[in-house]
N, C-alpha and C. Protein backbone atom coordinates (compact mmCIF):
# COMPACT_ATOMS: atom_id res chain seq x y z
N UNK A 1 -4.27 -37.24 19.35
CA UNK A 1 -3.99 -36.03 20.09
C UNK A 1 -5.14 -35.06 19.85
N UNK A 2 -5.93 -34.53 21.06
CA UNK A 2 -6.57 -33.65 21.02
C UNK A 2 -6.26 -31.94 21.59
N UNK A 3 -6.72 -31.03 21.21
CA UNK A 3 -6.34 -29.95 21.96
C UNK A 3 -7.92 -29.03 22.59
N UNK A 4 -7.25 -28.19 23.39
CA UNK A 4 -8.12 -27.13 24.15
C UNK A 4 -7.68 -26.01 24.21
N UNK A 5 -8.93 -24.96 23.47
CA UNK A 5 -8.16 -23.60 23.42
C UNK A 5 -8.75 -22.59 24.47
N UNK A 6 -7.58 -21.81 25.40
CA UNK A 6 -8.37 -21.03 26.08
C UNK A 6 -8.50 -19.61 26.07
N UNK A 7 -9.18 -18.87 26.20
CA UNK A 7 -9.09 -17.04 25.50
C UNK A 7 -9.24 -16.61 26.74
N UNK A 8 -9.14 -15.90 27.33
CA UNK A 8 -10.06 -14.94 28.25
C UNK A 8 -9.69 -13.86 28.36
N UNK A 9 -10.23 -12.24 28.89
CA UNK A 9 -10.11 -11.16 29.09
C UNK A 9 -9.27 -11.07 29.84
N UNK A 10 -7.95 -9.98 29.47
CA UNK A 10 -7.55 -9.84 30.76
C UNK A 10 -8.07 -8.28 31.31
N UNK A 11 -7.89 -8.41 32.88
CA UNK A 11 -8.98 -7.65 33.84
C UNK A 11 -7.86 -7.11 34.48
N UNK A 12 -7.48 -5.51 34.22
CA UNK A 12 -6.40 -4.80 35.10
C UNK A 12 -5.05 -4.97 34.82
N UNK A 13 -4.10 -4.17 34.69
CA UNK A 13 -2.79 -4.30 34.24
C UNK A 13 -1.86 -5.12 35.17
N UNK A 14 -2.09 -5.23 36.67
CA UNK A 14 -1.61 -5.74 37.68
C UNK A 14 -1.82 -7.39 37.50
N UNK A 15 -2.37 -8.03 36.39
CA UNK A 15 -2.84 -9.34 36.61
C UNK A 15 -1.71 -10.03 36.27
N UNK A 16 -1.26 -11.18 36.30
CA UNK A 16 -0.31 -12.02 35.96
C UNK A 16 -1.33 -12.85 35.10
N UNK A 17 -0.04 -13.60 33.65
CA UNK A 17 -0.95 -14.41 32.61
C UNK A 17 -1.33 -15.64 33.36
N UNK A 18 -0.66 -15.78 34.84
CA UNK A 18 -0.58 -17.27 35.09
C UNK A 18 -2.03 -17.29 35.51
N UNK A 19 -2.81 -16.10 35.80
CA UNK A 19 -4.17 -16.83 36.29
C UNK A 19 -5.11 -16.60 35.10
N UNK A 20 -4.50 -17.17 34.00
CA UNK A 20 -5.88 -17.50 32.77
C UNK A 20 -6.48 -18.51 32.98
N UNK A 21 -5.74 -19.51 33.92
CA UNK A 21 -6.66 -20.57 34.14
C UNK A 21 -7.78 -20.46 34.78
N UNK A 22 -7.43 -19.80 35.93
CA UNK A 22 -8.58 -19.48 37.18
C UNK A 22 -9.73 -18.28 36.27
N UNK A 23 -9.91 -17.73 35.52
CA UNK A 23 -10.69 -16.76 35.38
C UNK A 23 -11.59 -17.34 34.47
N UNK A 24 -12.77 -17.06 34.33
CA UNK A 24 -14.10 -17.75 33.17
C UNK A 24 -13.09 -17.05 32.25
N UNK A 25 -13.76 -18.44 30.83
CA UNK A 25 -13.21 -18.27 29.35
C UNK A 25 -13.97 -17.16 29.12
N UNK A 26 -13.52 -16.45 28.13
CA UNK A 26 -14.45 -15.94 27.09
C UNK A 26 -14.63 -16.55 25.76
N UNK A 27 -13.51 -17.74 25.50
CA UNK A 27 -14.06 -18.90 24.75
C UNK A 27 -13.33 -19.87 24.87
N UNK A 28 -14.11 -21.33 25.06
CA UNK A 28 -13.11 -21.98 25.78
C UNK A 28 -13.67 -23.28 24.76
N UNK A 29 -12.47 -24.07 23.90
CA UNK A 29 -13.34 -24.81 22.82
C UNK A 29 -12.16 -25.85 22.85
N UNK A 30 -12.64 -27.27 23.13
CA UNK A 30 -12.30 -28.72 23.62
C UNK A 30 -12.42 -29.52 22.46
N UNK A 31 -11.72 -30.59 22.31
CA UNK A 31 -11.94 -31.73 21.79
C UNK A 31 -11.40 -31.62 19.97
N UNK A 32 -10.88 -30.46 19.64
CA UNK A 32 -9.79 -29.83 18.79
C UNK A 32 -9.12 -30.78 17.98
N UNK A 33 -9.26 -31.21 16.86
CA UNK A 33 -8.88 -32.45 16.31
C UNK A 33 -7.31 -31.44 14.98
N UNK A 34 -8.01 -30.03 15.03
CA UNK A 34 -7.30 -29.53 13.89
C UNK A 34 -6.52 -28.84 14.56
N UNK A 35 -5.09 -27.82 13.32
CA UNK A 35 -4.62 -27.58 13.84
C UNK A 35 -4.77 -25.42 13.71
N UNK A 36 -5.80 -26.02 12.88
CA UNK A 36 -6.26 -24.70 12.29
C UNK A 36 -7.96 -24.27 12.76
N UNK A 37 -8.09 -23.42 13.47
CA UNK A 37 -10.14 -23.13 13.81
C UNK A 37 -10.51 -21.64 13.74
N UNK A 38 -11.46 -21.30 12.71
CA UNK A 38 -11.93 -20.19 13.10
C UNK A 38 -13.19 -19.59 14.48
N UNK A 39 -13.20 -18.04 14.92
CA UNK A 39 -13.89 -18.28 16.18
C UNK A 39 -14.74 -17.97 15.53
N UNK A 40 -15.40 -19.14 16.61
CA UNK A 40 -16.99 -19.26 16.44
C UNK A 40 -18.07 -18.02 16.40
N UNK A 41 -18.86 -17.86 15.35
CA UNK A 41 -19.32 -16.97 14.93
C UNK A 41 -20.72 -16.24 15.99
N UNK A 42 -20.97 -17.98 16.72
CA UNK A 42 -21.92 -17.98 17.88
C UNK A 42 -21.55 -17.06 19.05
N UNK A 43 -19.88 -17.35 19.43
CA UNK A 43 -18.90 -16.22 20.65
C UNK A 43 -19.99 -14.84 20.04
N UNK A 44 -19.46 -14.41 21.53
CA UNK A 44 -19.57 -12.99 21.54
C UNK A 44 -18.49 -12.42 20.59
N UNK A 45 -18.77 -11.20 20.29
CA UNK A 45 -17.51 -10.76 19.50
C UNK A 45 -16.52 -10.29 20.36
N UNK A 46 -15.28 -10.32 19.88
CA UNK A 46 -14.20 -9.77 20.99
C UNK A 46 -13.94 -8.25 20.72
N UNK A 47 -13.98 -7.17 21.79
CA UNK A 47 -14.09 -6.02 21.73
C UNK A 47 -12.87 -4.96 21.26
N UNK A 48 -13.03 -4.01 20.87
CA UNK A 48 -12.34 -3.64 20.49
C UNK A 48 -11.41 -2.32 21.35
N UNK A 49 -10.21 -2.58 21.43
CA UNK A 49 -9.24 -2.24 22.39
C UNK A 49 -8.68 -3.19 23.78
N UNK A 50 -9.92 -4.21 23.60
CA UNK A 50 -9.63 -4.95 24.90
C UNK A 50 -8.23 -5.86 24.87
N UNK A 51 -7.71 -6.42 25.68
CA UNK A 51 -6.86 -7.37 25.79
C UNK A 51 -7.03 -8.78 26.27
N UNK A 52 -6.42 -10.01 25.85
CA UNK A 52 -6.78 -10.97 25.96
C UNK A 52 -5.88 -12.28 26.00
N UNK A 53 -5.86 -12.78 26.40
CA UNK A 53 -4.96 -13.96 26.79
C UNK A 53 -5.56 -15.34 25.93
N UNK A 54 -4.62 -15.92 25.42
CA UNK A 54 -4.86 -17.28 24.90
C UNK A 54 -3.85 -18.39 25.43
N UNK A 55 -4.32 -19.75 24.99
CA UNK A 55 -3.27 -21.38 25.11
C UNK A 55 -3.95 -22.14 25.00
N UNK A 56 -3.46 -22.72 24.43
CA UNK A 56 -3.56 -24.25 23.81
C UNK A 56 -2.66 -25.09 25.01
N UNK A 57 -3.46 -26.06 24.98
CA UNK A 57 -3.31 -27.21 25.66
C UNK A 57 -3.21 -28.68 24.85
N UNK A 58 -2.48 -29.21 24.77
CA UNK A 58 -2.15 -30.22 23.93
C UNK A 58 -2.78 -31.84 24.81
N UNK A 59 -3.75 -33.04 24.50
CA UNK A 59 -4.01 -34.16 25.65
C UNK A 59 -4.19 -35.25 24.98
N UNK A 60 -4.43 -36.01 25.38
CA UNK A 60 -3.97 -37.52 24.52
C UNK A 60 -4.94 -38.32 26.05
N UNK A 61 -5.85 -38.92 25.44
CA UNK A 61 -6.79 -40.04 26.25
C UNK A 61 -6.96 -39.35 27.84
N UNK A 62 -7.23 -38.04 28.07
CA UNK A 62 -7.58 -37.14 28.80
C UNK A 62 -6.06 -36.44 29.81
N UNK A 63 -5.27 -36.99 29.44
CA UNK A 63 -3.90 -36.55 29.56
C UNK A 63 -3.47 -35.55 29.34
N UNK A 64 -2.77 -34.53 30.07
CA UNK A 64 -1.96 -33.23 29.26
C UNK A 64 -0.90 -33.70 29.29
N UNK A 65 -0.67 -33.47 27.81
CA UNK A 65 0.83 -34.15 27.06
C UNK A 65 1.86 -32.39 27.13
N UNK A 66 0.60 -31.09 26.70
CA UNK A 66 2.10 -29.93 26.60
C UNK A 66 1.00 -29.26 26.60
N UNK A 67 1.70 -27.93 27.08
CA UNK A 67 0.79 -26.70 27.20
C UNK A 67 1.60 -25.91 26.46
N UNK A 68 0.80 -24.71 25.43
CA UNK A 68 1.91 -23.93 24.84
C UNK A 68 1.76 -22.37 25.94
N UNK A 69 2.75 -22.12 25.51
CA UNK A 69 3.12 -20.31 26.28
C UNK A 69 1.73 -19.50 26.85
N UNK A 70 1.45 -18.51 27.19
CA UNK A 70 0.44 -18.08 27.30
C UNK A 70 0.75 -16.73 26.60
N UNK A 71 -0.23 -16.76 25.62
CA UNK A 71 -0.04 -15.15 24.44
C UNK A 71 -0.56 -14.30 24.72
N UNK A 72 -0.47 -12.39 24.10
CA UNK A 72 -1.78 -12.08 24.47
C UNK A 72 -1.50 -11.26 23.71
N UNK A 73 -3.06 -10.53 23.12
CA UNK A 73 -3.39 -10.08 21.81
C UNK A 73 -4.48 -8.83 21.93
N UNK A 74 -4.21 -7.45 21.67
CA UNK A 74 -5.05 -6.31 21.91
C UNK A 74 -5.61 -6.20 20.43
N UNK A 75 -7.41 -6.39 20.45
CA UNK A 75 -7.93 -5.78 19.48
C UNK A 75 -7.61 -4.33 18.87
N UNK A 76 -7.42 -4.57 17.68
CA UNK A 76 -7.43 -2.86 17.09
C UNK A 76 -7.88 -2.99 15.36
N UNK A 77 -9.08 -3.22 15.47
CA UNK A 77 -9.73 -3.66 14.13
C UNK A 77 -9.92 -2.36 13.79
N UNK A 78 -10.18 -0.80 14.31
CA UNK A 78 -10.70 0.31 13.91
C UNK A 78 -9.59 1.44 13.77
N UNK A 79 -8.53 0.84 13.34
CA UNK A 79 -7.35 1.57 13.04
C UNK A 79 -7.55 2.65 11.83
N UNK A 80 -7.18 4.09 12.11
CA UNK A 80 -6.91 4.69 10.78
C UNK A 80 -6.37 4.10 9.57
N UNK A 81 -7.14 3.88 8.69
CA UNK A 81 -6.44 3.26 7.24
C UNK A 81 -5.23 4.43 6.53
N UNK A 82 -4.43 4.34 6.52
CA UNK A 82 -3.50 5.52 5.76
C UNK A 82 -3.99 5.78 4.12
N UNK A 83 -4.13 6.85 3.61
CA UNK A 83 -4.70 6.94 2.28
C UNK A 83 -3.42 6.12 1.41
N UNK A 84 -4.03 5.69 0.17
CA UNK A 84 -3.24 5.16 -0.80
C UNK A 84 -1.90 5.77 -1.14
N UNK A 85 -1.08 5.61 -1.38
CA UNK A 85 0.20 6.41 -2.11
C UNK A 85 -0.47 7.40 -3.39
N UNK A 86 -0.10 8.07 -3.93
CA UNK A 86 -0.10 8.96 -5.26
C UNK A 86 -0.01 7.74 -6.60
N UNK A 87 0.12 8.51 -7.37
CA UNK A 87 0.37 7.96 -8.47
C UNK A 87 1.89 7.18 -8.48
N UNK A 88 2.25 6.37 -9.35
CA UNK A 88 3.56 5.57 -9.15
C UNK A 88 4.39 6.12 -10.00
N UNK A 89 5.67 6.02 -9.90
CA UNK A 89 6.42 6.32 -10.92
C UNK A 89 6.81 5.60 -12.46
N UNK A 90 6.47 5.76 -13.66
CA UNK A 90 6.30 4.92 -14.55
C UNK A 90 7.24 5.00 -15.21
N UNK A 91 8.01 4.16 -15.36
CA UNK A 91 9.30 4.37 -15.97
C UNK A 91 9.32 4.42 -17.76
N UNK A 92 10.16 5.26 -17.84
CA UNK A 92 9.92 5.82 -19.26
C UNK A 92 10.87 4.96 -20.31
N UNK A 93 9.97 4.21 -21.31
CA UNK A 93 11.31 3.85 -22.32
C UNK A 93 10.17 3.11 -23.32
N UNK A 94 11.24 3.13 -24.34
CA UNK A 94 10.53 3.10 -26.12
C UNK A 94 9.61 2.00 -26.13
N UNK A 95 8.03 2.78 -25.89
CA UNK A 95 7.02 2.18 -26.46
C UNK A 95 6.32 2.10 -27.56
N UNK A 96 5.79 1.27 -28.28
CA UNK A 96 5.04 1.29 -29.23
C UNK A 96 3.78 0.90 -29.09
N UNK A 97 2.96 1.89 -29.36
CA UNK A 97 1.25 2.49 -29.22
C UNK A 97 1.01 1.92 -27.57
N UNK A 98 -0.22 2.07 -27.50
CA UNK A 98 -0.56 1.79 -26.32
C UNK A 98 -0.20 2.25 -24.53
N UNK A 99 0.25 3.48 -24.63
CA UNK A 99 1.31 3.93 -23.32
C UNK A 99 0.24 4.87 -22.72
N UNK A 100 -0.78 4.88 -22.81
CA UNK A 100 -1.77 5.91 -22.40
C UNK A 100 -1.20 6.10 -20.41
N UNK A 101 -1.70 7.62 -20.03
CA UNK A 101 -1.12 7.75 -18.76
C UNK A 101 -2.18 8.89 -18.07
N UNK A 102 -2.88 8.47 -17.30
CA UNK A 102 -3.69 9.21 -16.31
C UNK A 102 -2.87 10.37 -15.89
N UNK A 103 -2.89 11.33 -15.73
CA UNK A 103 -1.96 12.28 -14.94
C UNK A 103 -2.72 13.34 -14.32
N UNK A 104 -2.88 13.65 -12.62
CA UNK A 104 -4.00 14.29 -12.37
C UNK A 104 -3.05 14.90 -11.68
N UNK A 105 -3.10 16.58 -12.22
CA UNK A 105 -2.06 17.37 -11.95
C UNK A 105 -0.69 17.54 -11.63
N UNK A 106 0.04 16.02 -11.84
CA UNK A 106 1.23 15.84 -12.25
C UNK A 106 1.84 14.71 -13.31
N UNK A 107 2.70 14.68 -13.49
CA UNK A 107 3.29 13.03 -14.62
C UNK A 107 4.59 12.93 -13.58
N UNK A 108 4.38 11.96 -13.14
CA UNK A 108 5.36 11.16 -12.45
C UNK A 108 6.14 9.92 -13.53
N UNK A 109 7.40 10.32 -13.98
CA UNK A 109 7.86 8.76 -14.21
C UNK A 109 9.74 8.48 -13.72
N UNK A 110 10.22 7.73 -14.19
CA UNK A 110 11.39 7.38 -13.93
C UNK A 110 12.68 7.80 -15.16
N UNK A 111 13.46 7.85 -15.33
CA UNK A 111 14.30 7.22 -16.31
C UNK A 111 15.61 7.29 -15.45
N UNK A 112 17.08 6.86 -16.65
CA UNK A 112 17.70 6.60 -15.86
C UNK A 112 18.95 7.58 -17.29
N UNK A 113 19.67 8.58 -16.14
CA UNK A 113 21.02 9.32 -16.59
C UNK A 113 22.04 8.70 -16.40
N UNK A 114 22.45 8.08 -17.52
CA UNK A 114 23.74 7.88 -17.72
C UNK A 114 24.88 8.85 -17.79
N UNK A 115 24.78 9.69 -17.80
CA UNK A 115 25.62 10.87 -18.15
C UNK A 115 25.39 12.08 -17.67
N UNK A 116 26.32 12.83 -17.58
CA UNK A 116 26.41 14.29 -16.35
C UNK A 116 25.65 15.24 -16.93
N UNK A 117 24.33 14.89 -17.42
CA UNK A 117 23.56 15.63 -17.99
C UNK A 117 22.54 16.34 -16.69
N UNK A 118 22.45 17.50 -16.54
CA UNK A 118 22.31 18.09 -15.06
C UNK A 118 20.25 18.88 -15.29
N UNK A 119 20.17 18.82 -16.55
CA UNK A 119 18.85 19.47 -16.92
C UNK A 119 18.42 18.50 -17.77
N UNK A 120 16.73 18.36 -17.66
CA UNK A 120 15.74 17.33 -18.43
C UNK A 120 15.44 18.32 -19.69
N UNK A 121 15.64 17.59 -21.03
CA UNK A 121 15.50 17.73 -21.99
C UNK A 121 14.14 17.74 -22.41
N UNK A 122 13.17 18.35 -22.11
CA UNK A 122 11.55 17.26 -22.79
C UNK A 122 10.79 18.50 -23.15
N UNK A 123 9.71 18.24 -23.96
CA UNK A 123 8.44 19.51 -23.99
C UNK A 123 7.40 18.33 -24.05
N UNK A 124 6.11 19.26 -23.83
CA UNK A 124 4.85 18.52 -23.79
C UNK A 124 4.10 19.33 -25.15
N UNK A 125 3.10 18.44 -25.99
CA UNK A 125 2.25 18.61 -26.98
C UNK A 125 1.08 18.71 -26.81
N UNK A 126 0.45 19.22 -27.61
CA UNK A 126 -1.22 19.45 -27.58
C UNK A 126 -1.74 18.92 -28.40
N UNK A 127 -1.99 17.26 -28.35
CA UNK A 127 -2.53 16.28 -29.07
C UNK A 127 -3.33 16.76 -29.94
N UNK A 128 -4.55 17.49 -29.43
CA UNK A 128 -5.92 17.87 -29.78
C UNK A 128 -5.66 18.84 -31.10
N UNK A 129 -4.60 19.96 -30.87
CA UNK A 129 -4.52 20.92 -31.45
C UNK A 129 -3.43 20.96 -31.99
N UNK A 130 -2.89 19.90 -32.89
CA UNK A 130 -2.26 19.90 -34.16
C UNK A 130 -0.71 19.83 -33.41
N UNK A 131 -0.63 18.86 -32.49
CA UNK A 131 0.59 18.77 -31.68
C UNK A 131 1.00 19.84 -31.16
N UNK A 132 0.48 20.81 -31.04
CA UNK A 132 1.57 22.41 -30.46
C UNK A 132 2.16 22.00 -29.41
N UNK A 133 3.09 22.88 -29.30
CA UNK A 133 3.96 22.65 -28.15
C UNK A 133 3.01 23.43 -27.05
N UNK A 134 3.75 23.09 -25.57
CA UNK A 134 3.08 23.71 -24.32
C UNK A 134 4.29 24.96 -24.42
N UNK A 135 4.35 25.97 -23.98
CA UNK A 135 5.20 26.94 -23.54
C UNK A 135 4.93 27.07 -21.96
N UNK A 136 6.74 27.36 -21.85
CA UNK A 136 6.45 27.25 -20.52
C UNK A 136 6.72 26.73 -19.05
N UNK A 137 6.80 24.93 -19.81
CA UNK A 137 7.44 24.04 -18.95
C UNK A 137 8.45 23.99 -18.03
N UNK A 138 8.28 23.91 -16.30
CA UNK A 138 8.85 24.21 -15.57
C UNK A 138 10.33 23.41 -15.98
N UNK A 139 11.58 24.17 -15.21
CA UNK A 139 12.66 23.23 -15.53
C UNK A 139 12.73 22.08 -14.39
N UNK A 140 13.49 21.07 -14.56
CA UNK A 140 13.73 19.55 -14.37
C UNK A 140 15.03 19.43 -13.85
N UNK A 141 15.38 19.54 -12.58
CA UNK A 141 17.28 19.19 -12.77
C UNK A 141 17.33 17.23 -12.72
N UNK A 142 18.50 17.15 -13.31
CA UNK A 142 18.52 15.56 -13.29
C UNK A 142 20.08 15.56 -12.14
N UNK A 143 19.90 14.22 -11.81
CA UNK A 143 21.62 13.90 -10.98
C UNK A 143 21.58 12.77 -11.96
N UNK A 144 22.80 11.95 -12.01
CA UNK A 144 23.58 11.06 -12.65
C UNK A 144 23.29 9.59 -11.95
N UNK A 145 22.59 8.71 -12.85
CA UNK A 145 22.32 7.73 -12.61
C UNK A 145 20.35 7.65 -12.43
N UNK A 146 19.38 6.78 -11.65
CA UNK A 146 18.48 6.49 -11.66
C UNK A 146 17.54 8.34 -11.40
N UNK A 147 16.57 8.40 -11.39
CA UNK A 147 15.98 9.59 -11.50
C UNK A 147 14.28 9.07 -11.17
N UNK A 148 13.88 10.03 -10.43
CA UNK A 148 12.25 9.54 -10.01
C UNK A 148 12.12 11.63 -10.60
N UNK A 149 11.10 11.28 -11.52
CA UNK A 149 10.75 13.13 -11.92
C UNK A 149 9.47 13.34 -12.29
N UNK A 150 9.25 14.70 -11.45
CA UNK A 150 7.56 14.73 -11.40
C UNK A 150 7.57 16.33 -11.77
N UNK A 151 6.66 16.19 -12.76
CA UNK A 151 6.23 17.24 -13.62
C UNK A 151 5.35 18.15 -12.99
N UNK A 152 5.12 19.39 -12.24
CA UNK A 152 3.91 19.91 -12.09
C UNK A 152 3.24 20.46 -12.96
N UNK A 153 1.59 20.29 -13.31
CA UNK A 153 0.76 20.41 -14.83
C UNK A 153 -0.05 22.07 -14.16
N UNK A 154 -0.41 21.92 -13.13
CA UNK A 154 -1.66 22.90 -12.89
C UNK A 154 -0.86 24.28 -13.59
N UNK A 155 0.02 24.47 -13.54
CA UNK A 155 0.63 26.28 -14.21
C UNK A 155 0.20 26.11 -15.86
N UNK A 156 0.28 24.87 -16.32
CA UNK A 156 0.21 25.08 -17.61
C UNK A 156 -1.18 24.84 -18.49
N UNK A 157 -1.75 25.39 -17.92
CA UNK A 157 -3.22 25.42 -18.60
C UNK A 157 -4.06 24.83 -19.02
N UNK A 158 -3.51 23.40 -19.33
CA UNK A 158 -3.76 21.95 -19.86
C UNK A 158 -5.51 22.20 -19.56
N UNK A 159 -6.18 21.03 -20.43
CA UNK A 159 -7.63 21.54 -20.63
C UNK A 159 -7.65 20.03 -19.67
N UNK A 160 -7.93 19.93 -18.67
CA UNK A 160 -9.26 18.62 -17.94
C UNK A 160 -9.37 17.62 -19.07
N UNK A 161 -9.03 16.36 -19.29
CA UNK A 161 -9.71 15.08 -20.06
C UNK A 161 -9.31 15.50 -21.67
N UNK A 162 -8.33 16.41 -21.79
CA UNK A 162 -7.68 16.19 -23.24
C UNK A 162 -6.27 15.36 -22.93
N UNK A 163 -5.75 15.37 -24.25
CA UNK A 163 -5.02 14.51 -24.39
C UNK A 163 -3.64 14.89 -25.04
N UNK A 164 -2.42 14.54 -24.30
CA UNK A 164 -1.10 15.36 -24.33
C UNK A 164 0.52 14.49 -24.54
N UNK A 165 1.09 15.01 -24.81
CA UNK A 165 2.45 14.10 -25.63
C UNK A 165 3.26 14.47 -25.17
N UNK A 166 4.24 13.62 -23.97
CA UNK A 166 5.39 14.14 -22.94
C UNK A 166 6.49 13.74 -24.16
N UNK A 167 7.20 14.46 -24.14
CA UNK A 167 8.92 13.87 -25.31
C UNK A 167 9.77 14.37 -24.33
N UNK A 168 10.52 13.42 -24.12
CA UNK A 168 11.50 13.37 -23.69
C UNK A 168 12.58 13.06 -24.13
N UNK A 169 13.70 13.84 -24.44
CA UNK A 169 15.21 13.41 -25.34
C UNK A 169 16.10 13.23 -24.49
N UNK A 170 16.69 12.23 -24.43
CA UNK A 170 17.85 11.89 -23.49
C UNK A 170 19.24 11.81 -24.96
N UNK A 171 20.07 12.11 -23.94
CA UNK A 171 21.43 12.83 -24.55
C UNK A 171 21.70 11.62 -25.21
N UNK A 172 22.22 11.43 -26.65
CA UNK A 172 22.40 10.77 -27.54
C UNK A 172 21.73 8.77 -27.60
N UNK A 173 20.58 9.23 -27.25
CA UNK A 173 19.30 8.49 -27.49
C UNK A 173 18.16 8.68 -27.96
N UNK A 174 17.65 7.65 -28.42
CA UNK A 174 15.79 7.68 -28.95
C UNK A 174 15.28 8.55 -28.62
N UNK A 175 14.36 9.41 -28.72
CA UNK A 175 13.77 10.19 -28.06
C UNK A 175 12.67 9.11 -27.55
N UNK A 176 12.23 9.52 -26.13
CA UNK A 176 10.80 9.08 -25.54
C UNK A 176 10.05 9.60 -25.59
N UNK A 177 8.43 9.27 -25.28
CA UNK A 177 7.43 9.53 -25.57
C UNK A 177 6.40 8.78 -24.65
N UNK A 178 5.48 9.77 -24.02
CA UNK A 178 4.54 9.05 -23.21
C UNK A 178 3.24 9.78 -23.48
N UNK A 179 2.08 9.10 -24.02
CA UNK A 179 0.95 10.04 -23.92
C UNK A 179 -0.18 10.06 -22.89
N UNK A 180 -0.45 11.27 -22.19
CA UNK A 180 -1.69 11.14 -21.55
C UNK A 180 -2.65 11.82 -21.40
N UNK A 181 -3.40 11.63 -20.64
CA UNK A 181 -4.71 12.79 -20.34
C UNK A 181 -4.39 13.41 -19.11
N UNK A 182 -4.23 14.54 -19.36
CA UNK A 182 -4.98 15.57 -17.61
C UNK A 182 -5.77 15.50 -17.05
N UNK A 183 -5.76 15.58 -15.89
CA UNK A 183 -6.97 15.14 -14.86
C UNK A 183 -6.81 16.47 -13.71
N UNK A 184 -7.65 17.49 -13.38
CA UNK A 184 -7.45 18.60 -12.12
C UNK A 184 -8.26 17.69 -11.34
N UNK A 185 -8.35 16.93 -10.21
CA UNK A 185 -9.33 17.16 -9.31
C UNK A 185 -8.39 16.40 -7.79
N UNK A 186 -9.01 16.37 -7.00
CA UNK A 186 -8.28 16.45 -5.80
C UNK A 186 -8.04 14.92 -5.55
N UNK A 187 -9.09 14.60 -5.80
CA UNK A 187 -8.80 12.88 -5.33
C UNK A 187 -8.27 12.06 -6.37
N UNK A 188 -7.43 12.64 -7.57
CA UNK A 188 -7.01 11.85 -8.49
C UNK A 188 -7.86 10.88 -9.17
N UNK A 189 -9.50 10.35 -8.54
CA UNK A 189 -10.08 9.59 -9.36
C UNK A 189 -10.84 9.89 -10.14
């Protein structure tokens, strides 16, 4: 079994797919042994916004055995990319060493309220300077059950590329602990 693939432009909204046959290919590639082909790098390139019609033709000892559907496919290779998401939410729970956390003008993490505890318990430290506490810290409401909570840093003075100690006490548990660095700048990198 061999196949034949046919592409061509389509020309005007009024056209019907049935005349892809009648119109020159814009690539027209015979004798198809696979079931997989990339286009040929030699083609012209196919433009962008245009529209285009394809089919495969299925033949056996110059025979057409099946023709498949006739498809059709609008370039749009120059699409706005949407910027990345923010930072992720990192869910908070008892680590030992190693928890370091980028935070560029906020700390995003998770935890989870078990209990009708309606306000976040936490302060932040000043690694650098003998643990002090931050004064200050905006309040936190929690609801009952899973929690996504994001800290805003820029009010609190935090120094650029030092290094800071989130504690977090949840109601008759471990206390948590996440450490990171501040970061002010716009693009987070």
């Amino acid at each position: 079994m061999r196949y034949r693939l046919i592409l061509t432009e389509k020309k005007g909204d009024d056209q019907g797919v049935e005349d892809l046959i009648m119109r020159k290919p814009v690539l027209l590639l015979d004798n198809i042994s696979s079931n997989r082909i990339n286009y040929p790098a030699a083609n012209p390139e196919l433009q962008e916004g245009k529209t285009y019609f394809w089919q495969v033709i299925a033949y056996q000892k110059g025979l057409i055995i099946s023709k498949s559907e006739i498809w059709e496919f609008t370039v749009k290779c120059k699409e706005v990319k949407a910027l990345p998401p923010g930072d992720s939410f990192r869910e908070l729970k008892l680590l030992i060493n190693g928890n370091y956390y980028i935070a560029n003008r906020a700390i995003r993490f998770s935890l989870r309220n078990d209990y009708n505890i309606t306000k976040l318990k936490y302060s932040i430290h000043d690694i650098v300077n003998g643990h002090t506490e931050i004064k200050n810290v905006p309040e936190i409401r929690l609801q009952q059950g899973f929690n996504k909570v994001e800290i805003n840093l820029t009010d609190l003075d935090l120094v650029p590329g030092q290094q800071y100690l989130l504690k977090v006490y949840p109601f008759n548990e471990p206390v948590l602990e996440l450490r990171f660095v501040y970061q002010d700048n716009d693009t987070g990198l």
